[in-house]
Protein backbone atom coordinates (compact mmCIF):
# COMPACT_ATOMS: atom_id res chain seq x y z
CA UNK A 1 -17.95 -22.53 11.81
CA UNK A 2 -21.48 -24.06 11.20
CA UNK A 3 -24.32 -22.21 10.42
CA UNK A 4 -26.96 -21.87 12.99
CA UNK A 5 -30.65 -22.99 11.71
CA UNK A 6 -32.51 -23.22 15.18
CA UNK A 7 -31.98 -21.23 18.44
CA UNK A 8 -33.90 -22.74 21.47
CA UNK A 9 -33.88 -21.52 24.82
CA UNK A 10 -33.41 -23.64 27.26
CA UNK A 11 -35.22 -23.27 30.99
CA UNK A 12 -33.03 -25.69 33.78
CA UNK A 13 -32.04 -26.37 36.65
CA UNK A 14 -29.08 -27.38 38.57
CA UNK A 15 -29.32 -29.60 41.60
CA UNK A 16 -27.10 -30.14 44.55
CA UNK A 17 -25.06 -32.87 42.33
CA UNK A 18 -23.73 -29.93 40.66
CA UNK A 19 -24.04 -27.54 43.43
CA UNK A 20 -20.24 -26.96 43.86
CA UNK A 21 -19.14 -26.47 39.58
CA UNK A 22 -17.90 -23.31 38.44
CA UNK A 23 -19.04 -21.71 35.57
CA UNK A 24 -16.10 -22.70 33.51
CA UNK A 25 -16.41 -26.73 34.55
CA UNK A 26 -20.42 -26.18 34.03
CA UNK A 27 -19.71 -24.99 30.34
CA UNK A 28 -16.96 -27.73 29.42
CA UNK A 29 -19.58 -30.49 30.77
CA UNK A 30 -22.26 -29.57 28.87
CA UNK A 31 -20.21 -29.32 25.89
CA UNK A 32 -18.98 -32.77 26.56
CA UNK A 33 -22.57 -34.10 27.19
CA UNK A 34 -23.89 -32.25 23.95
CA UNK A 35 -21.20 -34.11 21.92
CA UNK A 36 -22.05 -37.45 23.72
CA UNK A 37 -25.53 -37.03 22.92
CA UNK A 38 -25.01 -36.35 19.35
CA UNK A 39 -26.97 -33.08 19.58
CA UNK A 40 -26.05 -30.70 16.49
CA UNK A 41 -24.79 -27.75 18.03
CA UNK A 42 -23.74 -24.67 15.58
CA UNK A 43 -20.09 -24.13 16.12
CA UNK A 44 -18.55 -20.43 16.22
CA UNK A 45 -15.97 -18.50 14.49
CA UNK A 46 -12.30 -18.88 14.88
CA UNK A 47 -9.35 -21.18 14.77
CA UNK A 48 -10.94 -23.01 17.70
CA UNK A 49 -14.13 -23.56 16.90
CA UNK A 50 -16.66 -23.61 20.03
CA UNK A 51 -20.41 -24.85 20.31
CA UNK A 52 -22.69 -22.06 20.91
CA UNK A 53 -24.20 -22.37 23.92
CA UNK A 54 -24.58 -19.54 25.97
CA UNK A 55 -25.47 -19.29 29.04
CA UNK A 56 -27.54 -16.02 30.54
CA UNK A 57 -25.73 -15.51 33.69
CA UNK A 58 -22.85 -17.55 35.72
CA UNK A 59 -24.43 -19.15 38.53
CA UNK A 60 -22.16 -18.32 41.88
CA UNK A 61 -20.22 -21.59 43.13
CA UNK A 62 -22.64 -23.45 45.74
CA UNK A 63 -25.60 -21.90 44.27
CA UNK A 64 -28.67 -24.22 43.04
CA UNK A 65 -31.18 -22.81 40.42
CA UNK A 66 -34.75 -23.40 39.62
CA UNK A 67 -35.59 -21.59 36.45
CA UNK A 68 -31.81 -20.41 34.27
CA UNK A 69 -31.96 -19.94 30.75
CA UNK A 70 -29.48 -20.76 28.12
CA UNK A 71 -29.64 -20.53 24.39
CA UNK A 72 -28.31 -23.58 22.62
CA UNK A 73 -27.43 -22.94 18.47
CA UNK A 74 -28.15 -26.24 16.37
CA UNK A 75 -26.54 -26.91 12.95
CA UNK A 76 -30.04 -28.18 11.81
CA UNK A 77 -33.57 -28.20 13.06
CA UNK A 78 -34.96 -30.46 15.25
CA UNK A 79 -38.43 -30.62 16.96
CA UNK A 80 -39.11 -29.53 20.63
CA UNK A 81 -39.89 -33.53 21.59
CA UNK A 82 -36.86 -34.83 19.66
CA UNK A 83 -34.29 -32.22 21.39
CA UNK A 84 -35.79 -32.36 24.57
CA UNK A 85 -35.08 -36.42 24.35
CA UNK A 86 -31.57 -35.94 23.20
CA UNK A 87 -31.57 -33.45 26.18
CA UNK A 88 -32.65 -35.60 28.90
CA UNK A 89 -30.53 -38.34 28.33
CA UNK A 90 -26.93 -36.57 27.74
CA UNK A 91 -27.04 -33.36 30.48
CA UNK A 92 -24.21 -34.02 33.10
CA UNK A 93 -25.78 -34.88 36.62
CA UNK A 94 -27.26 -32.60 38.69
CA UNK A 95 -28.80 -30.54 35.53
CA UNK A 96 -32.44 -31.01 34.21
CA UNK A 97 -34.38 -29.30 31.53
CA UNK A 98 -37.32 -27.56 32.66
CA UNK A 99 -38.64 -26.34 29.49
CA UNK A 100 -37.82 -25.28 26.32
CA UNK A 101 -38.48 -22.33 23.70
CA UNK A 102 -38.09 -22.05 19.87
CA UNK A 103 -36.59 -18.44 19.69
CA UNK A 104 -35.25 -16.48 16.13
CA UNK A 105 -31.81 -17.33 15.46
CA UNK A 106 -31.28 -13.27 14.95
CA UNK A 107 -32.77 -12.44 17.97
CA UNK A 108 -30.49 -10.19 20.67
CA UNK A 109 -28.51 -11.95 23.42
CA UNK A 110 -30.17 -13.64 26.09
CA UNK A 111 -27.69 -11.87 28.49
CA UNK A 112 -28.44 -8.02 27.13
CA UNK A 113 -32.10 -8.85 28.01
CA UNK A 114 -32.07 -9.64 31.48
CA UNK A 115 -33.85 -7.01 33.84
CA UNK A 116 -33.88 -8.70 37.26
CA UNK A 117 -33.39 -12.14 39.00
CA UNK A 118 -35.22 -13.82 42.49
CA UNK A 119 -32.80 -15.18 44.81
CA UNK A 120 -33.94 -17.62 47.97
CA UNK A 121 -31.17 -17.53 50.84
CA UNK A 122 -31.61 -19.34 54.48
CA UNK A 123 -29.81 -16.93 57.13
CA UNK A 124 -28.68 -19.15 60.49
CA UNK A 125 -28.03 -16.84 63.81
CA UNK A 126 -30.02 -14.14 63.19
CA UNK A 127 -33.98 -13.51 64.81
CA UNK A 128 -36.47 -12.99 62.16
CA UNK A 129 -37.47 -9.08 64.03
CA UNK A 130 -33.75 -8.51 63.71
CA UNK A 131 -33.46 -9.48 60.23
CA UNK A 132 -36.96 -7.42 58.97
CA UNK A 133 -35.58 -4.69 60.53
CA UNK A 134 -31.97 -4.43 58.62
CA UNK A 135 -33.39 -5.64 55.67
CA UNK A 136 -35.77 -2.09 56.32
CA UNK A 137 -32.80 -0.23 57.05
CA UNK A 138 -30.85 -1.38 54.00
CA UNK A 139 -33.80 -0.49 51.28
CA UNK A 140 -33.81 2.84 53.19
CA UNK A 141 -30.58 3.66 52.93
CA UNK A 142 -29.42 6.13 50.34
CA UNK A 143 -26.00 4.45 49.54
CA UNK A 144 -24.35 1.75 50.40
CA UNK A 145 -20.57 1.77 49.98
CA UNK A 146 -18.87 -1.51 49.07
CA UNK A 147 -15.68 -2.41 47.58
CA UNK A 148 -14.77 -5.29 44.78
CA UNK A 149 -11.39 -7.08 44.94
CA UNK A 150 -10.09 -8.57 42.24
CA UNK A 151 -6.11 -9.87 42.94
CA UNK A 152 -4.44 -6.58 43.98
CA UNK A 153 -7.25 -4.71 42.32
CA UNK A 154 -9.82 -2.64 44.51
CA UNK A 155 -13.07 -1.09 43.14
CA UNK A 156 -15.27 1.16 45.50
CA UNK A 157 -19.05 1.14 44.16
CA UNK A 158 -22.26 1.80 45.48
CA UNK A 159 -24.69 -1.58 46.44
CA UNK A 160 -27.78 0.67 46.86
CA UNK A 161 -28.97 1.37 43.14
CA UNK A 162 -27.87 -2.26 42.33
CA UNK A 163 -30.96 -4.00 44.46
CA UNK A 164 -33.96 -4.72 43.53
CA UNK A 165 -33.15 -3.42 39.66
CA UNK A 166 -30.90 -4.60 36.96
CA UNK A 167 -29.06 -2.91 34.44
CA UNK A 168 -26.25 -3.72 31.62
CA UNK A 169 -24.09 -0.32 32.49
CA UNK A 170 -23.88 -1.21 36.49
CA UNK A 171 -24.29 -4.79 36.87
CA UNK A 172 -26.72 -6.36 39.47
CA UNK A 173 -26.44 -6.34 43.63
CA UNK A 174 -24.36 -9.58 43.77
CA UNK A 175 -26.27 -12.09 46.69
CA UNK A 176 -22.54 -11.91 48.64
CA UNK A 177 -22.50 -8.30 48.55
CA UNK A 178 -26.36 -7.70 49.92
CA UNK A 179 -25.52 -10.66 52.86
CA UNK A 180 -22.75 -8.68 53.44
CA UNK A 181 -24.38 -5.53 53.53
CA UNK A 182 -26.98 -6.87 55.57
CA UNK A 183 -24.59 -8.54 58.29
CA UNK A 184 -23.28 -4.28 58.54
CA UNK A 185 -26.91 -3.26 59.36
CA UNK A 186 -27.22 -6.76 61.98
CA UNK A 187 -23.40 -5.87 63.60
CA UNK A 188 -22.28 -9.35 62.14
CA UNK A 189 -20.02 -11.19 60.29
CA UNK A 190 -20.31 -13.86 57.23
CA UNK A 191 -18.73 -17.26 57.93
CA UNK A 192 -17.44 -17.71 54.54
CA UNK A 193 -17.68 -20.52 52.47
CA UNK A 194 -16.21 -24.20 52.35
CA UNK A 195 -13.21 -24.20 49.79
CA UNK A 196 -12.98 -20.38 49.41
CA UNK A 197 -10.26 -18.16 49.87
CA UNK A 198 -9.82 -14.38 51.24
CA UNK A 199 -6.58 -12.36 50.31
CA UNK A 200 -3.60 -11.53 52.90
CA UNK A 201 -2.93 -8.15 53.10
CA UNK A 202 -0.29 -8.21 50.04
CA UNK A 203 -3.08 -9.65 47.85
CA UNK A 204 -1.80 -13.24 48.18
CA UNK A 205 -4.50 -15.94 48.36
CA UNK A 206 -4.33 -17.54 52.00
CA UNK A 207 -5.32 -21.08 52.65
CA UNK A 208 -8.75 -22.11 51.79
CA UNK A 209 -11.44 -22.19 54.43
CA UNK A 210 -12.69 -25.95 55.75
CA UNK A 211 -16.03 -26.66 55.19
CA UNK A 212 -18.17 -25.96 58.24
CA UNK A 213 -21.17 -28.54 58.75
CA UNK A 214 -23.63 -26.33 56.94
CA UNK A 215 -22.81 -25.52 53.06
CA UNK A 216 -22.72 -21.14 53.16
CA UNK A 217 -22.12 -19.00 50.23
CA UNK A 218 -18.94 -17.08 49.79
CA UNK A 219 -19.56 -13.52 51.33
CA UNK A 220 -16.67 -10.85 51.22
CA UNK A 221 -15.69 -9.11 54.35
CA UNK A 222 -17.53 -6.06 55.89
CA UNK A 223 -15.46 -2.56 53.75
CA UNK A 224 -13.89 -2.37 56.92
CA UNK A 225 -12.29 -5.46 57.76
CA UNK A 226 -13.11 -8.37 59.13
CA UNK A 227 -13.92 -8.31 63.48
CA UNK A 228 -13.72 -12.17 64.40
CA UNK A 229 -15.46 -10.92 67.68
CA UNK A 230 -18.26 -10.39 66.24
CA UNK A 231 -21.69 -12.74 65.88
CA UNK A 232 -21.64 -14.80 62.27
CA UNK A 233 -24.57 -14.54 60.10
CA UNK A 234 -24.47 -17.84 57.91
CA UNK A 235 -25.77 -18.50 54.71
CA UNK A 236 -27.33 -22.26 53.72
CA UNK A 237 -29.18 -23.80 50.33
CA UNK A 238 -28.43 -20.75 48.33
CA UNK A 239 -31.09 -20.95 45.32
CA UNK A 240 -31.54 -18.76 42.52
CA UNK A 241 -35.19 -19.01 41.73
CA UNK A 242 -35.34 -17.02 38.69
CA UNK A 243 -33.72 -15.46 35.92
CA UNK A 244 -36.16 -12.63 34.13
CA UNK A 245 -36.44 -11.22 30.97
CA UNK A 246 -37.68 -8.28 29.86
CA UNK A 247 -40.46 -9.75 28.07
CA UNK A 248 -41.51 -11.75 30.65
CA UNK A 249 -42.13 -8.57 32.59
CA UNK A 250 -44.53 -6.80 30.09
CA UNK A 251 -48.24 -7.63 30.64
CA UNK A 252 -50.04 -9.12 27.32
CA UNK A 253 -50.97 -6.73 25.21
CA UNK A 254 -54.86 -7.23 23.37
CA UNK A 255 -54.80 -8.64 19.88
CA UNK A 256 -56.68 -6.74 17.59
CA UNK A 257 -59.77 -8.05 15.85
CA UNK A 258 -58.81 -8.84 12.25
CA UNK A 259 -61.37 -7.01 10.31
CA UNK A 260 -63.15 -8.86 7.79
CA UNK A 261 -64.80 -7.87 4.25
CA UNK A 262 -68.39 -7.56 4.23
């Protein structure tokens, strides 16, 4: 383990180069890059020491981003222009640095302070009228039922409380699970997404899906099945715009005048 000196937070990007990594790839890259670019990043605890850089929240597979946040740990301090230079020349293509922030080593987790994210999604087959009016129908809905799957595991939750708010008990409304939700309210169904897989009915993977000419968004079934009848709703150029804080939410609060003797 190395001691951490400096804590910056680091706004970026990811572009469609990188469009298609996983979290876990995403994570092993940039520690490969960070190493490259002789950055000194604070190592953890453990017999297998790791670099500390933690991200705020996985970004979904086929998802771009406009403004994530990660907090990178250095060994020793470095200034904002000399980082961001190391930065810029050893992130793994299709990531760019937006902007960075010196932030207090001791300060809590960028994850446990994350209130709310913006999310931009392009639906294909649907009329805008239709689309206002199920996106009305879903904020006025009480609950919505939905169910997780995870291998033979199924979780039954409700979406409702989970839009539009953010919290570290619950979880947030997963982009997937509000398409889905939506495609209820519209009477469609999801074309899923190039390279993903759905479970057979013994909780087997099946064959992943082909990719279709547009890139869509892995969306889980409607709770009750899937109806290959029905109209698909597809999903293109997924983007997250925006992961928030809760600081970044509070307005700025007046200095006080520093009274003077006299």
């Amino acid at each position: 383990m190395s001691e951490s000196k400096q804590r910056w937070r680091l706004v970026f990007a990811r572009e469609e180069a990188a469009q298609f990594m996983s979290h876990l790839d995403t994570a092993h890259a940039w520690e490969r890059a960070l190493r490259r670019g002789n950055v000194p990043v604070a190592t953890s605890e453990g017999f297998t020491p790791r670099p500390r850089l933690i991200f705020a929240a996985p970004l979904p597979l086929g998802m771009l981003a406009e403004h994530d946040l990660a907090d990178l740990y250095l060994a020793e301090r470095l200034s904002r222009p000399k980082l961001r230079a190391l930065l810029e020349e050893s992130l793994p293509p299709g990531y760019r640095v937006r902007d960075l922030y010196d932030v207090w080593v001791n300060a809590p987790a960028v994850a446990t302070q994350l209130v709310a994210a913006d999310y931009r999604l392009t639906l294909l087959g649907v009329d805008p009228a239709g689309l206002e009016a199920a996106v009305r129908r879903l904020l006025a809905a009480d609950e919505l039922p939905r169910e997780k799957r995870r291998e033979r595991k199924v979780t039954s939750y409700d979406l409702r409380p989970l839009i539009l708010r953010h919290t570290q008990d619950q979880g947030s409304g997963r982009t997937e699970e509000v398409v889905a939700a939506l495609a209820d309210q519209l009477g469609m169904a999801v074309a899923p997404a190039p390279g993903s897989v759905e479970p057979t009915a013994d909780g087997e993977a099946a064959q992943p899906h082909t990719a279709p000419e547009a890139q869509a968004i892995a969306v889980p079934n409607s709770r009750h099945g899937p109806k290959p009848e029905l109209p698909i709703l597809e999903v293109v150029s997924p983007v997250r715009e925006r992961l928030w804080l809760g600081e970044d939410l509070v307005p700025d609060k007046a200095i006080p005048a520093r009274r003077t003797a006299g």
